[in-house]
C-alpha atoms as a PDB file:
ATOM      1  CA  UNK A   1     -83.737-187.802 -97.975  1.00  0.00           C
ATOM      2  CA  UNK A   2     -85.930-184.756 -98.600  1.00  0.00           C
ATOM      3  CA  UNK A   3     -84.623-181.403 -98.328  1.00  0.00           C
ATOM      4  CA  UNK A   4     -88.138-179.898 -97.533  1.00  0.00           C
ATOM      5  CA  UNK A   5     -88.643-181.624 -94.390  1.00  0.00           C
ATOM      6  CA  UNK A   6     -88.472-179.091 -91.555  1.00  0.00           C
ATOM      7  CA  UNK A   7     -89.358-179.768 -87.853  1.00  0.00           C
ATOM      8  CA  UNK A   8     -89.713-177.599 -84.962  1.00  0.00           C
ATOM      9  CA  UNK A   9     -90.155-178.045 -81.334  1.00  0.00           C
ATOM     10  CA  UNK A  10     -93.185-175.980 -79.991  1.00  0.00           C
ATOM     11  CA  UNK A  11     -92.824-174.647 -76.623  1.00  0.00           C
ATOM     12  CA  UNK A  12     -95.571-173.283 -76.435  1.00  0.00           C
ATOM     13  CA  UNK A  13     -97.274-176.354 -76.217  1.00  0.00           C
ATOM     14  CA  UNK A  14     -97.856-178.942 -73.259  1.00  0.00           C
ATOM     15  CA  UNK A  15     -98.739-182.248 -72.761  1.00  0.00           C
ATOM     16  CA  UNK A  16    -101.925-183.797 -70.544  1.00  0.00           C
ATOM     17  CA  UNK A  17    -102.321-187.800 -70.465  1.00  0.00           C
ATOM     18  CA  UNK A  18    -106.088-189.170 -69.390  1.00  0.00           C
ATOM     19  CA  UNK A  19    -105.684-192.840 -68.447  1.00  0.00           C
ATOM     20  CA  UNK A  20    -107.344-195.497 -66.859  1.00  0.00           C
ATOM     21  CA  UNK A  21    -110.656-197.709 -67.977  1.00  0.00           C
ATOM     22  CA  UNK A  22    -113.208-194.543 -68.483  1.00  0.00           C
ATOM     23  CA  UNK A  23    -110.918-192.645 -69.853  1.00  0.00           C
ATOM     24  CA  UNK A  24    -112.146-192.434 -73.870  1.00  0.00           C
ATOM     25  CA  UNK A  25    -115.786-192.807 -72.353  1.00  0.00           C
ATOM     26  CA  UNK A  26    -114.942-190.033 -70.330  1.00  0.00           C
ATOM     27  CA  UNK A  27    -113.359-187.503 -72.718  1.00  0.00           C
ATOM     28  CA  UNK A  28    -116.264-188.448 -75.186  1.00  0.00           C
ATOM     29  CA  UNK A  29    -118.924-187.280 -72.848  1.00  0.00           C
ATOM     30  CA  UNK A  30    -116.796-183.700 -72.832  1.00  0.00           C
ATOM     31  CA  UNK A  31    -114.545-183.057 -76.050  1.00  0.00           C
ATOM     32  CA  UNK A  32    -116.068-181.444 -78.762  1.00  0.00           C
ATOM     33  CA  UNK A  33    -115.202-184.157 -81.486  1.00  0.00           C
ATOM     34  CA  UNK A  34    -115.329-188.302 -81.306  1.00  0.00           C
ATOM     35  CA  UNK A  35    -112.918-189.615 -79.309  1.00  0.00           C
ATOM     36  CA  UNK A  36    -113.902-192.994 -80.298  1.00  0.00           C
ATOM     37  CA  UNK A  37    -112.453-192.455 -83.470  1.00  0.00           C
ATOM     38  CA  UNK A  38    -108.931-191.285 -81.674  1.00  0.00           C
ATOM     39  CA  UNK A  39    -106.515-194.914 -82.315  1.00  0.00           C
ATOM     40  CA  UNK A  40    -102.854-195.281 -81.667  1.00  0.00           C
ATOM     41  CA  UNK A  41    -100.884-192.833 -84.530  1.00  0.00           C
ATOM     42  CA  UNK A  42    -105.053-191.149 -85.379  1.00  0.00           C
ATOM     43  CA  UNK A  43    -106.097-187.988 -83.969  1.00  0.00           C
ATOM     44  CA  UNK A  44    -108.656-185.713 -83.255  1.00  0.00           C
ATOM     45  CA  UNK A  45    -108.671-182.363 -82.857  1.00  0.00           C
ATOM     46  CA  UNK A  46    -111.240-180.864 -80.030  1.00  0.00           C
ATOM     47  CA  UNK A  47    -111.692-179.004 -77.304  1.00  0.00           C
ATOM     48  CA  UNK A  48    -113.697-178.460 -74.450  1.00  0.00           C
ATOM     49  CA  UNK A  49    -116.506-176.007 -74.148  1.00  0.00           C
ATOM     50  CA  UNK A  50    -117.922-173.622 -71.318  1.00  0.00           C
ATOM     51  CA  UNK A  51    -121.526-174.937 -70.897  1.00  0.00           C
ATOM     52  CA  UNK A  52    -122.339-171.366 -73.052  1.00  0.00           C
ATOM     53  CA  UNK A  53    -120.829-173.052 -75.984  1.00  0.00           C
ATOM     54  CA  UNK A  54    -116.927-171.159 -75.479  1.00  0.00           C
ATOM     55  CA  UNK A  55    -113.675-172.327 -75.522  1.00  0.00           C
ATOM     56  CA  UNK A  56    -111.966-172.871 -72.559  1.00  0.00           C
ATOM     57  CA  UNK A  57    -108.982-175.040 -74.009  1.00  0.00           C
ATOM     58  CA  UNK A  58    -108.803-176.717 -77.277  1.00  0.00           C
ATOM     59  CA  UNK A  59    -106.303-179.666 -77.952  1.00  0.00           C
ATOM     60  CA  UNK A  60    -105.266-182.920 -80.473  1.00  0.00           C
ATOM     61  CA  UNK A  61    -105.910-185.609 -78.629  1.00  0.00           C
ATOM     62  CA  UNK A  62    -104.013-189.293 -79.574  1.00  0.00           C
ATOM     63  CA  UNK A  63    -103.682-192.424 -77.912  1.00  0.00           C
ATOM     64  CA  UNK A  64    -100.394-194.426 -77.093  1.00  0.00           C
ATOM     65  CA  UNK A  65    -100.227-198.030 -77.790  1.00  0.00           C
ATOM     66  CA  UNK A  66    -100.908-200.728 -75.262  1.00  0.00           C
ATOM     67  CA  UNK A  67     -97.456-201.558 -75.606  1.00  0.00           C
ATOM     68  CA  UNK A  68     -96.340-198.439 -74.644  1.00  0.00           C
ATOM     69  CA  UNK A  69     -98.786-198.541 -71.504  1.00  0.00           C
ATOM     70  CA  UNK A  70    -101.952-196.932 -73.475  1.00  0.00           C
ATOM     71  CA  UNK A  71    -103.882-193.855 -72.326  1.00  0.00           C
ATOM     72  CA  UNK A  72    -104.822-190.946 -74.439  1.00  0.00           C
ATOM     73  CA  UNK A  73    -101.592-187.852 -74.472  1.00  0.00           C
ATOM     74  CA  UNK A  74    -103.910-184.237 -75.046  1.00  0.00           C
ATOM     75  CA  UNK A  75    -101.393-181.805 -76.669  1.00  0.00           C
ATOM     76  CA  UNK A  76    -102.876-178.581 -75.815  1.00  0.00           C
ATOM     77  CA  UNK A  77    -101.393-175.069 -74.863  1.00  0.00           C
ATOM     78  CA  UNK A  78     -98.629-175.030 -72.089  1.00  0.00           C
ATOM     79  CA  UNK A  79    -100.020-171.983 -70.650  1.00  0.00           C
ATOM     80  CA  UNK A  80    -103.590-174.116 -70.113  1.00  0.00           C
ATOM     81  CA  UNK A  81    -102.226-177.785 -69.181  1.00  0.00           C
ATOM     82  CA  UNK A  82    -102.831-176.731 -65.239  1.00  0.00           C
ATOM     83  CA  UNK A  83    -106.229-175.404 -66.156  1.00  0.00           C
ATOM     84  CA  UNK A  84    -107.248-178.264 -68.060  1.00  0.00           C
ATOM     85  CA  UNK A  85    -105.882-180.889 -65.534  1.00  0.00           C
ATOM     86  CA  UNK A  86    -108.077-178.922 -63.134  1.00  0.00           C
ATOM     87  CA  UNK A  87    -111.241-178.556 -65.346  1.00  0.00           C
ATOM     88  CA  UNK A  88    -110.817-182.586 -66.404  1.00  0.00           C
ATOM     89  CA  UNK A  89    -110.423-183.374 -62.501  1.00  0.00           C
ATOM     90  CA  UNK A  90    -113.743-181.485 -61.665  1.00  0.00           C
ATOM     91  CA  UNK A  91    -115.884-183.444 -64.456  1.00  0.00           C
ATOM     92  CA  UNK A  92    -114.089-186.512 -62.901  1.00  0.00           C
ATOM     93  CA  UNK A  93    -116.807-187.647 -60.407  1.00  0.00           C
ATOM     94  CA  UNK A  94    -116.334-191.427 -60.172  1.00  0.00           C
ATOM     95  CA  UNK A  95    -114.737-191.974 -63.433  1.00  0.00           C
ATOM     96  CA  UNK A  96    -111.592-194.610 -63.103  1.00  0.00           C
ATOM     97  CA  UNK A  97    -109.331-192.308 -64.935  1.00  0.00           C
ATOM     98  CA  UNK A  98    -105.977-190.276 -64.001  1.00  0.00           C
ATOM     99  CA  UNK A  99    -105.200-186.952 -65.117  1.00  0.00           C
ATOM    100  CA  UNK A 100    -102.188-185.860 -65.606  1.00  0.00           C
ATOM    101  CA  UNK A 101     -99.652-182.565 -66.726  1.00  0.00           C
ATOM    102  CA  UNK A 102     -96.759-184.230 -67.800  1.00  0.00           C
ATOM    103  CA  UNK A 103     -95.562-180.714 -69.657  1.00  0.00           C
ATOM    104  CA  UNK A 104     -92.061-180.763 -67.479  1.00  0.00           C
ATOM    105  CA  UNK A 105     -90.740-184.015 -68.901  1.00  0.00           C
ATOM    106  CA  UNK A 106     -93.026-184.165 -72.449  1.00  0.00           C
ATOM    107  CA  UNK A 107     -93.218-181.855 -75.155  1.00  0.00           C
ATOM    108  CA  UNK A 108     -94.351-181.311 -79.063  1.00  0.00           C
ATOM    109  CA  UNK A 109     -92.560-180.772 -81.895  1.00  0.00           C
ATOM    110  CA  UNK A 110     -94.454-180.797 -85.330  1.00  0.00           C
ATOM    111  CA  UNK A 111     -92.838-182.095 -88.580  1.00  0.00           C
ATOM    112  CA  UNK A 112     -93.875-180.587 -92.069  1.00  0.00           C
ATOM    113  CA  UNK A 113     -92.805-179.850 -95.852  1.00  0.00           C
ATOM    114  CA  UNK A 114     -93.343-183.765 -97.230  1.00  0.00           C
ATOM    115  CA  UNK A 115     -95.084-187.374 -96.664  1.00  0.00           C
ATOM    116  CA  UNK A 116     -95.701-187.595 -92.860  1.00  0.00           C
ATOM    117  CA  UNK A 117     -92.925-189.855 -91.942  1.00  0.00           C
ATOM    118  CA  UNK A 118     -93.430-192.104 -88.669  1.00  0.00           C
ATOM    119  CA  UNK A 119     -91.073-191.360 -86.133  1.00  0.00           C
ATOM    120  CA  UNK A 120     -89.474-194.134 -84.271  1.00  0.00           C
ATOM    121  CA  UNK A 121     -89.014-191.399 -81.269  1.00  0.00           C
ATOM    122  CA  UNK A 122     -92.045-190.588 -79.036  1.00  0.00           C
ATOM    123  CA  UNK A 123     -95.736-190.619 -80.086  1.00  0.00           C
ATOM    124  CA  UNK A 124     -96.362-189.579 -83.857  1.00  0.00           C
ATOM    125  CA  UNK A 125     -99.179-188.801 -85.566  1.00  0.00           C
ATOM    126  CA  UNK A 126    -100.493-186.799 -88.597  1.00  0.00           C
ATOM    127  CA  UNK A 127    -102.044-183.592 -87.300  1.00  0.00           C
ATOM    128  CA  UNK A 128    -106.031-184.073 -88.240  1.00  0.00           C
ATOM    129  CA  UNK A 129    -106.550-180.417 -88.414  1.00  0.00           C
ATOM    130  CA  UNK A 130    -105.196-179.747 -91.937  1.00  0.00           C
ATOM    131  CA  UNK A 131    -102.874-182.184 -93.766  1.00  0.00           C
ATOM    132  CA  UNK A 132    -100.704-179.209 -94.985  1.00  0.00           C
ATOM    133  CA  UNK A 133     -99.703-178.837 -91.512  1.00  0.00           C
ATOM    134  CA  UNK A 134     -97.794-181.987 -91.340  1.00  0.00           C
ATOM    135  CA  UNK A 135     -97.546-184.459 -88.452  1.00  0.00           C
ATOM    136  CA  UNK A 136     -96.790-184.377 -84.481  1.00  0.00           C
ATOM    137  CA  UNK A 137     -94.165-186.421 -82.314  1.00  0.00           C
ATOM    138  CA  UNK A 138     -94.792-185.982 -78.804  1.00  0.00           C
ATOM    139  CA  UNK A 139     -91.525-186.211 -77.018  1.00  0.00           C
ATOM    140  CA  UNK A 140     -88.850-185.600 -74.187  1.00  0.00           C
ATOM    141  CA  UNK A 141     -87.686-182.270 -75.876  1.00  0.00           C
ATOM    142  CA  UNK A 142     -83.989-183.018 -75.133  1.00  0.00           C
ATOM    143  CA  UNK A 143     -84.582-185.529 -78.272  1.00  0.00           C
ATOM    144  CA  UNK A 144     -86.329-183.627 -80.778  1.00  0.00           C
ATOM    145  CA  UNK A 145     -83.246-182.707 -82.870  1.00  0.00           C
ATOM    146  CA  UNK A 146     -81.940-186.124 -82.877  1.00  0.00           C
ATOM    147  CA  UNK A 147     -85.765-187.054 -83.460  1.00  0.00           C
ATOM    148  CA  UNK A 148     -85.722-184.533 -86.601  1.00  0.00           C
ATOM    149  CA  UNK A 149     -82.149-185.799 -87.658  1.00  0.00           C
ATOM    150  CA  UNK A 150     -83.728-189.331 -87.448  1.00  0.00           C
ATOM    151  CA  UNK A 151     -86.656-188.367 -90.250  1.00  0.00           C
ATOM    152  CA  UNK A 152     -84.276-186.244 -92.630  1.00  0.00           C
ATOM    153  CA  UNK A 153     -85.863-183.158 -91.940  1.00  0.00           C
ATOM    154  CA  UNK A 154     -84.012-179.273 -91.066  1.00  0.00           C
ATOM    155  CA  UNK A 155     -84.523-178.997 -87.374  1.00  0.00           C
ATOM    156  CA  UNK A 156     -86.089-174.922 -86.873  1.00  0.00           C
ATOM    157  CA  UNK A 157     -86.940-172.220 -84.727  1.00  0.00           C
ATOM    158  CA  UNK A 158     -90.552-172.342 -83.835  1.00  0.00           C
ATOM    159  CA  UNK A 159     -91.068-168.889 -85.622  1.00  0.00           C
ATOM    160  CA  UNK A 160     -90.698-170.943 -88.968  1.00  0.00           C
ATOM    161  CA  UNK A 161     -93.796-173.343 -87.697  1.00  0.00           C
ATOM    162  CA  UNK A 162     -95.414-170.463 -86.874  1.00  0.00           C
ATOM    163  CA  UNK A 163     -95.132-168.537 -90.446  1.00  0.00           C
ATOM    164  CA  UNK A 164     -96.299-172.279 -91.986  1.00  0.00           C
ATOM    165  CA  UNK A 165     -99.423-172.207 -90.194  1.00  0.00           C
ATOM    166  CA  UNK A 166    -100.117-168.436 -90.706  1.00  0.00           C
ATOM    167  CA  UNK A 167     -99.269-168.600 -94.153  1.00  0.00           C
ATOM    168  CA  UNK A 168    -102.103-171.541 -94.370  1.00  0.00           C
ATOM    169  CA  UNK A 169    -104.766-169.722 -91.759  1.00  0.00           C
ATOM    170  CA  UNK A 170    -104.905-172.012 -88.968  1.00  0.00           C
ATOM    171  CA  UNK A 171    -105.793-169.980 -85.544  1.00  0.00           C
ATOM    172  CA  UNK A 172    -104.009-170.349 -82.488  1.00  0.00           C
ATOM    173  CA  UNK A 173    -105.848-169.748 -79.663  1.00  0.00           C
ATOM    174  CA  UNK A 174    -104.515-166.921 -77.183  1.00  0.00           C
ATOM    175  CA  UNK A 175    -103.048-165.318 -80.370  1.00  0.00           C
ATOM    176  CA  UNK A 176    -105.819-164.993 -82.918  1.00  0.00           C
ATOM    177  CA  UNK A 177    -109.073-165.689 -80.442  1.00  0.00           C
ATOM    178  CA  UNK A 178    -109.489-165.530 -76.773  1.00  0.00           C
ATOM    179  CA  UNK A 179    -110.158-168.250 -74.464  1.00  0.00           C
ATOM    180  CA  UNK A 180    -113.490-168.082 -72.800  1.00  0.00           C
ATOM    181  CA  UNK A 181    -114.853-165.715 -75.016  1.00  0.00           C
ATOM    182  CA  UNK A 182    -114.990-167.890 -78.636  1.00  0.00           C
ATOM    183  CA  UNK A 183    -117.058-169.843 -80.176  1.00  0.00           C
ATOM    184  CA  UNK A 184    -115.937-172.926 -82.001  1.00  0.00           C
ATOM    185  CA  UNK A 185    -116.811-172.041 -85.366  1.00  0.00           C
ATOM    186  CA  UNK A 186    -115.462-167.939 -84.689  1.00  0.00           C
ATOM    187  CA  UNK A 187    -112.292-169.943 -83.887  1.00  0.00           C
ATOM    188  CA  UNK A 188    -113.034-172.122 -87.531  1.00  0.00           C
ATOM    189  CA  UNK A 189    -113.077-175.492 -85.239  1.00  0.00           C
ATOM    190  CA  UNK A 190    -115.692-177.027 -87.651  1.00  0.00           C
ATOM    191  CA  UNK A 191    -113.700-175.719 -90.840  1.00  0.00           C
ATOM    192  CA  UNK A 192    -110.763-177.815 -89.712  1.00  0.00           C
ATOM    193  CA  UNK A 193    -112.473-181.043 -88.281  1.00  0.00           C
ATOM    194  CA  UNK A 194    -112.334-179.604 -84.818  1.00  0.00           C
ATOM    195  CA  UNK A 195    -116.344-180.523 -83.807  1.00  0.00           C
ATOM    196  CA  UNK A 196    -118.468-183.915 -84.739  1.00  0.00           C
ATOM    197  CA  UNK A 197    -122.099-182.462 -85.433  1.00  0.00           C
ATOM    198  CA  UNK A 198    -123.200-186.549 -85.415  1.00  0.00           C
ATOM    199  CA  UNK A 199    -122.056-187.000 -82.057  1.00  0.00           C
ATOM    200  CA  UNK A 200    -123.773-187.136 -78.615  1.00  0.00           C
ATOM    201  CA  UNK A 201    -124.072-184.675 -76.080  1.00  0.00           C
ATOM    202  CA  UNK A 202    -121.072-182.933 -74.412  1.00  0.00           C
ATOM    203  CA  UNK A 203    -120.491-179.552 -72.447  1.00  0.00           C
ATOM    204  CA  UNK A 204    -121.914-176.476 -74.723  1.00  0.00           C
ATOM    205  CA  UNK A 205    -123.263-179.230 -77.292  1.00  0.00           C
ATOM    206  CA  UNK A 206    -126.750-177.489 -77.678  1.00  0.00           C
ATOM    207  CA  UNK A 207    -124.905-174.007 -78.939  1.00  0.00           C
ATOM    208  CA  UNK A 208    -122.509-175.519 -81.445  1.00  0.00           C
ATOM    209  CA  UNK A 209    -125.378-177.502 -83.073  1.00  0.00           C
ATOM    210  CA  UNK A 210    -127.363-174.160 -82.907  1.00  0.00           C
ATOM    211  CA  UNK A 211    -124.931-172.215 -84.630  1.00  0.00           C
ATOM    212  CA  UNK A 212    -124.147-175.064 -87.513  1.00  0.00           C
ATOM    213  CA  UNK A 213    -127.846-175.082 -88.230  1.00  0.00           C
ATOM    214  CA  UNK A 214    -128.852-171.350 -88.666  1.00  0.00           C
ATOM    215  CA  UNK A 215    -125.314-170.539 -89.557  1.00  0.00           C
ATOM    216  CA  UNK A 216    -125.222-167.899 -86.963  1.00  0.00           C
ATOM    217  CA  UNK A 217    -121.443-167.633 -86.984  1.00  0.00           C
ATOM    218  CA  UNK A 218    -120.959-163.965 -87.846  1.00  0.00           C
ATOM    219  CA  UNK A 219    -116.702-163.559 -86.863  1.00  0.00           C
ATOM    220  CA  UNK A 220    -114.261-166.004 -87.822  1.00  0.00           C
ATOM    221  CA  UNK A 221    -110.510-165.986 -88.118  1.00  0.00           C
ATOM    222  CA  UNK A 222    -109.048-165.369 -90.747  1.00  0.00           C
ATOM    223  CA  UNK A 223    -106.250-165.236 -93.192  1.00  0.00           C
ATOM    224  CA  UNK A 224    -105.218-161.382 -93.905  1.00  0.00           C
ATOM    225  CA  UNK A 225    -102.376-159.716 -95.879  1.00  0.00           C
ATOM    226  CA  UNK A 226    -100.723-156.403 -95.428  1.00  0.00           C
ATOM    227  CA  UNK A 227     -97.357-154.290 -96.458  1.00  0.00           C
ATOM    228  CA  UNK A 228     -96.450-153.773 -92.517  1.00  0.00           C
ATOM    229  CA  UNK A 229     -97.529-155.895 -89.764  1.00  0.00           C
ATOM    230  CA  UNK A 230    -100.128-154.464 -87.539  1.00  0.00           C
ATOM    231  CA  UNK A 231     -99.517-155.221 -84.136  1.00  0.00           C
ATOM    232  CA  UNK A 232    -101.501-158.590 -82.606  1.00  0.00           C
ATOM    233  CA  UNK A 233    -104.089-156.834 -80.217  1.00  0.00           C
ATOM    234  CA  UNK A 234    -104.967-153.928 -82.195  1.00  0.00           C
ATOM    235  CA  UNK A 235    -108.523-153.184 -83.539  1.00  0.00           C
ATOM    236  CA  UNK A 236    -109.440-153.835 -86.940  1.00  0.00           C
ATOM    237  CA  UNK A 237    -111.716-150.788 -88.369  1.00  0.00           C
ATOM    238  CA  UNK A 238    -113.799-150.328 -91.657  1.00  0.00           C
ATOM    239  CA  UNK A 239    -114.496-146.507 -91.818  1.00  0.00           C
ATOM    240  CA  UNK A 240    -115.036-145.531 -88.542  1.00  0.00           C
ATOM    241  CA  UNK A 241    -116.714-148.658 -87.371  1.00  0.00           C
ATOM    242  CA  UNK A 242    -114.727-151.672 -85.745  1.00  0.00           C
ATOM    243  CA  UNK A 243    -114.927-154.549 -87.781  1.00  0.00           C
ATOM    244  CA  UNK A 244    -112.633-157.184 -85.436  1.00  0.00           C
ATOM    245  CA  UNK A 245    -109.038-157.657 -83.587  1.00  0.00           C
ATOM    246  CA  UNK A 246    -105.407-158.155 -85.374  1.00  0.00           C
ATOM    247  CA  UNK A 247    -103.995-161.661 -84.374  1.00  0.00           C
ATOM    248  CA  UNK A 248    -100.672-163.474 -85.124  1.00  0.00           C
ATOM    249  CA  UNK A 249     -98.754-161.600 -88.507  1.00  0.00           C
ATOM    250  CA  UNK A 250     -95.202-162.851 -90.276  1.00  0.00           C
ATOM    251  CA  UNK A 251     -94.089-161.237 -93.137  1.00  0.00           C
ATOM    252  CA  UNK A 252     -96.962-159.839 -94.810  1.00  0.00           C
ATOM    253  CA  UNK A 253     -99.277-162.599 -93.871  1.00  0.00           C
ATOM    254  CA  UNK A 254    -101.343-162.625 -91.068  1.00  0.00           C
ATOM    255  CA  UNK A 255    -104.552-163.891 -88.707  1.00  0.00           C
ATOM    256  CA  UNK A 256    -107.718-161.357 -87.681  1.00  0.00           C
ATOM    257  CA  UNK A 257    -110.748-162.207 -86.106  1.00  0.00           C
ATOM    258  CA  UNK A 258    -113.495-159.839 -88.399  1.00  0.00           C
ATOM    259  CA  UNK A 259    -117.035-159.890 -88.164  1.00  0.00           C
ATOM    260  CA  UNK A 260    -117.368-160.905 -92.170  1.00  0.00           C
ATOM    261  CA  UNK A 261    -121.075-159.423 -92.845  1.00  0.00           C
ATOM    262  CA  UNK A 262    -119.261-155.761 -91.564  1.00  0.00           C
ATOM    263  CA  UNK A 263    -116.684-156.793 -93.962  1.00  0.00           C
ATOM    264  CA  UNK A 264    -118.506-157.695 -96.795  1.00  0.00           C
ATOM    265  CA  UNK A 265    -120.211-154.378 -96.575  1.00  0.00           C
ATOM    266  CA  UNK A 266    -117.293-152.235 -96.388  1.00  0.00           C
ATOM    267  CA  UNK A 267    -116.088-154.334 -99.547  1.00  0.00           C
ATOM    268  CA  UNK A 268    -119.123-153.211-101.424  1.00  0.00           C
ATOM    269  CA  UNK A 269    -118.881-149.930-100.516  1.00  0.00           C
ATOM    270  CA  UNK A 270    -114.956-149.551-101.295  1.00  0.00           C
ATOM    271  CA  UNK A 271    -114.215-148.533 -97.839  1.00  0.00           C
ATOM    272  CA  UNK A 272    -110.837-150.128 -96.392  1.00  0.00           C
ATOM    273  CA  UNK A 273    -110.199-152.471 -94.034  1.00  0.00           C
ATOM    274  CA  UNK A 274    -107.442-150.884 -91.606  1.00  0.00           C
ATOM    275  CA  UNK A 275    -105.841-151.668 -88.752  1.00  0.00           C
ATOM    276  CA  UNK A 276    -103.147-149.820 -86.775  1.00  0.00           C
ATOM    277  CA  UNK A 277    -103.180-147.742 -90.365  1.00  0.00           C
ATOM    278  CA  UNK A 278    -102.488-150.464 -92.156  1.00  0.00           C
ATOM    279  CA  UNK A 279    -104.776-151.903 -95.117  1.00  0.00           C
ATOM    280  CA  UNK A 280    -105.980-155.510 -94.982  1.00  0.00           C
ATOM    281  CA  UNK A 281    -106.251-157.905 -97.713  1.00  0.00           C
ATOM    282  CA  UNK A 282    -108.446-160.416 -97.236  1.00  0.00           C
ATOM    283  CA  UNK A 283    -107.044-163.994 -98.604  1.00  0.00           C
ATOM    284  CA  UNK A 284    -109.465-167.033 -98.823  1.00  0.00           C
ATOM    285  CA  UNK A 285    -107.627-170.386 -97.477  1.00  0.00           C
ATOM    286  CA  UNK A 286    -108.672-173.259 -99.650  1.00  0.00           C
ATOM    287  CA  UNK A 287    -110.071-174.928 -97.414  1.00  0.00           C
ATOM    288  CA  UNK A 288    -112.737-172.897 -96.132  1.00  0.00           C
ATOM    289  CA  UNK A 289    -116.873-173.412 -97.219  1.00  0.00           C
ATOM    290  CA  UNK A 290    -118.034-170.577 -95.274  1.00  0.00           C
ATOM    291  CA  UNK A 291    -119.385-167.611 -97.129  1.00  0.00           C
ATOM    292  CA  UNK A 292    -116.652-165.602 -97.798  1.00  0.00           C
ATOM    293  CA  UNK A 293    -117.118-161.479 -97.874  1.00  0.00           C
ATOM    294  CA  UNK A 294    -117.181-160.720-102.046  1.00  0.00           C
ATOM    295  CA  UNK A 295    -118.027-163.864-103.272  1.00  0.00           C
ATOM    296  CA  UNK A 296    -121.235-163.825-105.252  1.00  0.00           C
ATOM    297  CA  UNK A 297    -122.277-167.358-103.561  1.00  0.00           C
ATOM    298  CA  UNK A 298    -120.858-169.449-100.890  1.00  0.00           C
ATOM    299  CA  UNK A 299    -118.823-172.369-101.741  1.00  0.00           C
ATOM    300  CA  UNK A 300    -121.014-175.758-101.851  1.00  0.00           C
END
């Protein structure tokens, strides 16, 4: 049994199911990634897009096996399964599909620190943004510590998820960007398989593709250390200018939205990166290729 296994039930997270004949047809035609390519225990991560390109909710979508009765479960933010039962219901038209919040009786709880195990408990899956990040098991959440029991791993607060996926960069929307008003690559949706450029059209295609092509994105999240926490909210200033906005932080680790050419520029200048009075490090995540303020080139 491994000692490193932790799990954590997330609850801030909720639970949408899409069912019914159109259903993947449907999604396709609106999610940001290929939900063709979304199978029993495989999933995507996506989200849907204001027709200006934005965020409105952004979610790993799986599917449950025909023996379990099928369908595709959405595991997006609690705070947004009403909105995006709503915003689903509206594209609708005459699609044969059902929509529904099941974020009373189903919740999330993500498993990390080894090998993904399967679960025999709910609907598992490895989460397809980053593989550091471990796997999923959507579940009733009275199970989830039996369910973490059941894999060997330390069942945790959700503060210790949270400092896992800080301490590896990965943005959570409504903490480190805003819905509504980000882009998918500000948000680093195509850094962590979050958009299919290949695909067809859906909702706010035409600016994603735009922005891939003439690399337009200017602010992304990310990955920031410090001595004190600044607190999430506050501006983020180079001199006197603002350079971006303070996001999630734990323990000297921590999530900003900047605009990297300002950035860059106060770098080569030796001016600071403050917020709240607090200096910024910047701190590269491996698995970023965008240009990244100081290098000499970008990555290939």
């Amino acid at each position: 049994m491994s000692t490193h296994m932790q799990a954590a039930l997330l609850p801030e997270r909720g639970v949408v199911k899409v069912a019914g004949d159109d259903a993947r047809h449907f999604l396709n035609g609106l999610a940001t990634n290929d939900i063709g390519k979304v199978a029993p225990g495989t999933a995507r991560f996506a989200a849907l897009l204001t027709p200006q390109g934005k965020i409105v909710v952004d979610f790993i979508v799986t599917e449950a096996p025909a023996e379990d009765g099928g369908g595709f479960f959405l595991d997006c933010p609690r705070a947004l399964a009403p909105a995006l039962v709503e915003k689903l219901k509206f594209y609708k038209l005459r699609a044969k599909i059902i929509v529904e919040d099941l974020s009373n009786a189903l919740g999330v709880m993500a498993v990390w620190g080894s090998e993904p195990a399967a679960s025999d408990y709910g609907l598992s899956f490895t989460d397809p943004r980053l593989p550091a990040l471990g796997s999923r098991v959507i579940l009733p959440p009275p199970q989830a510590a039996e369910a973490a029991a059941d894999l060997g791993a330390a069942f945790v607060e959700p503060e210790v998820y949270d400092a896992h996926r800080i301490a590896l960069g990965v943005p959570r929307g409504g903490n480190d960007f805003i819905y509504g008003d980000t882009f998918p690559h500000e948000a680093n949706m195509d850094q962590l398989g979050g958009v299919d450029f290949d695909k067809g059209c859906y909702v706010g295609q035409e600016v994603v593709s735009r922005v891939e092509h003439r690399h337009t994105a200017r602010s992304r999240v990310v990955p920031v250390e410090f001595e004190n926490a600044p607190l999430a909210g506050l501006p983020v200033t180079a001199g006197e200018k603002p350079v971006g906005t303070m996001g999630s932080s734990n323990t000297g680790r921590g999530l900003a939205m900047l605009r990297l050419d300002r950035v860059a520029e106060a770098m080569a200048a030796g001016t600071p990166v403050i917020s709240g009075g607090v200096e910024l490090h910047l701190s590269k995540p491996d698995w970023a290729t965008f240009p990244w303020p100081g290098d000499t080139k970008a990555a290939s």
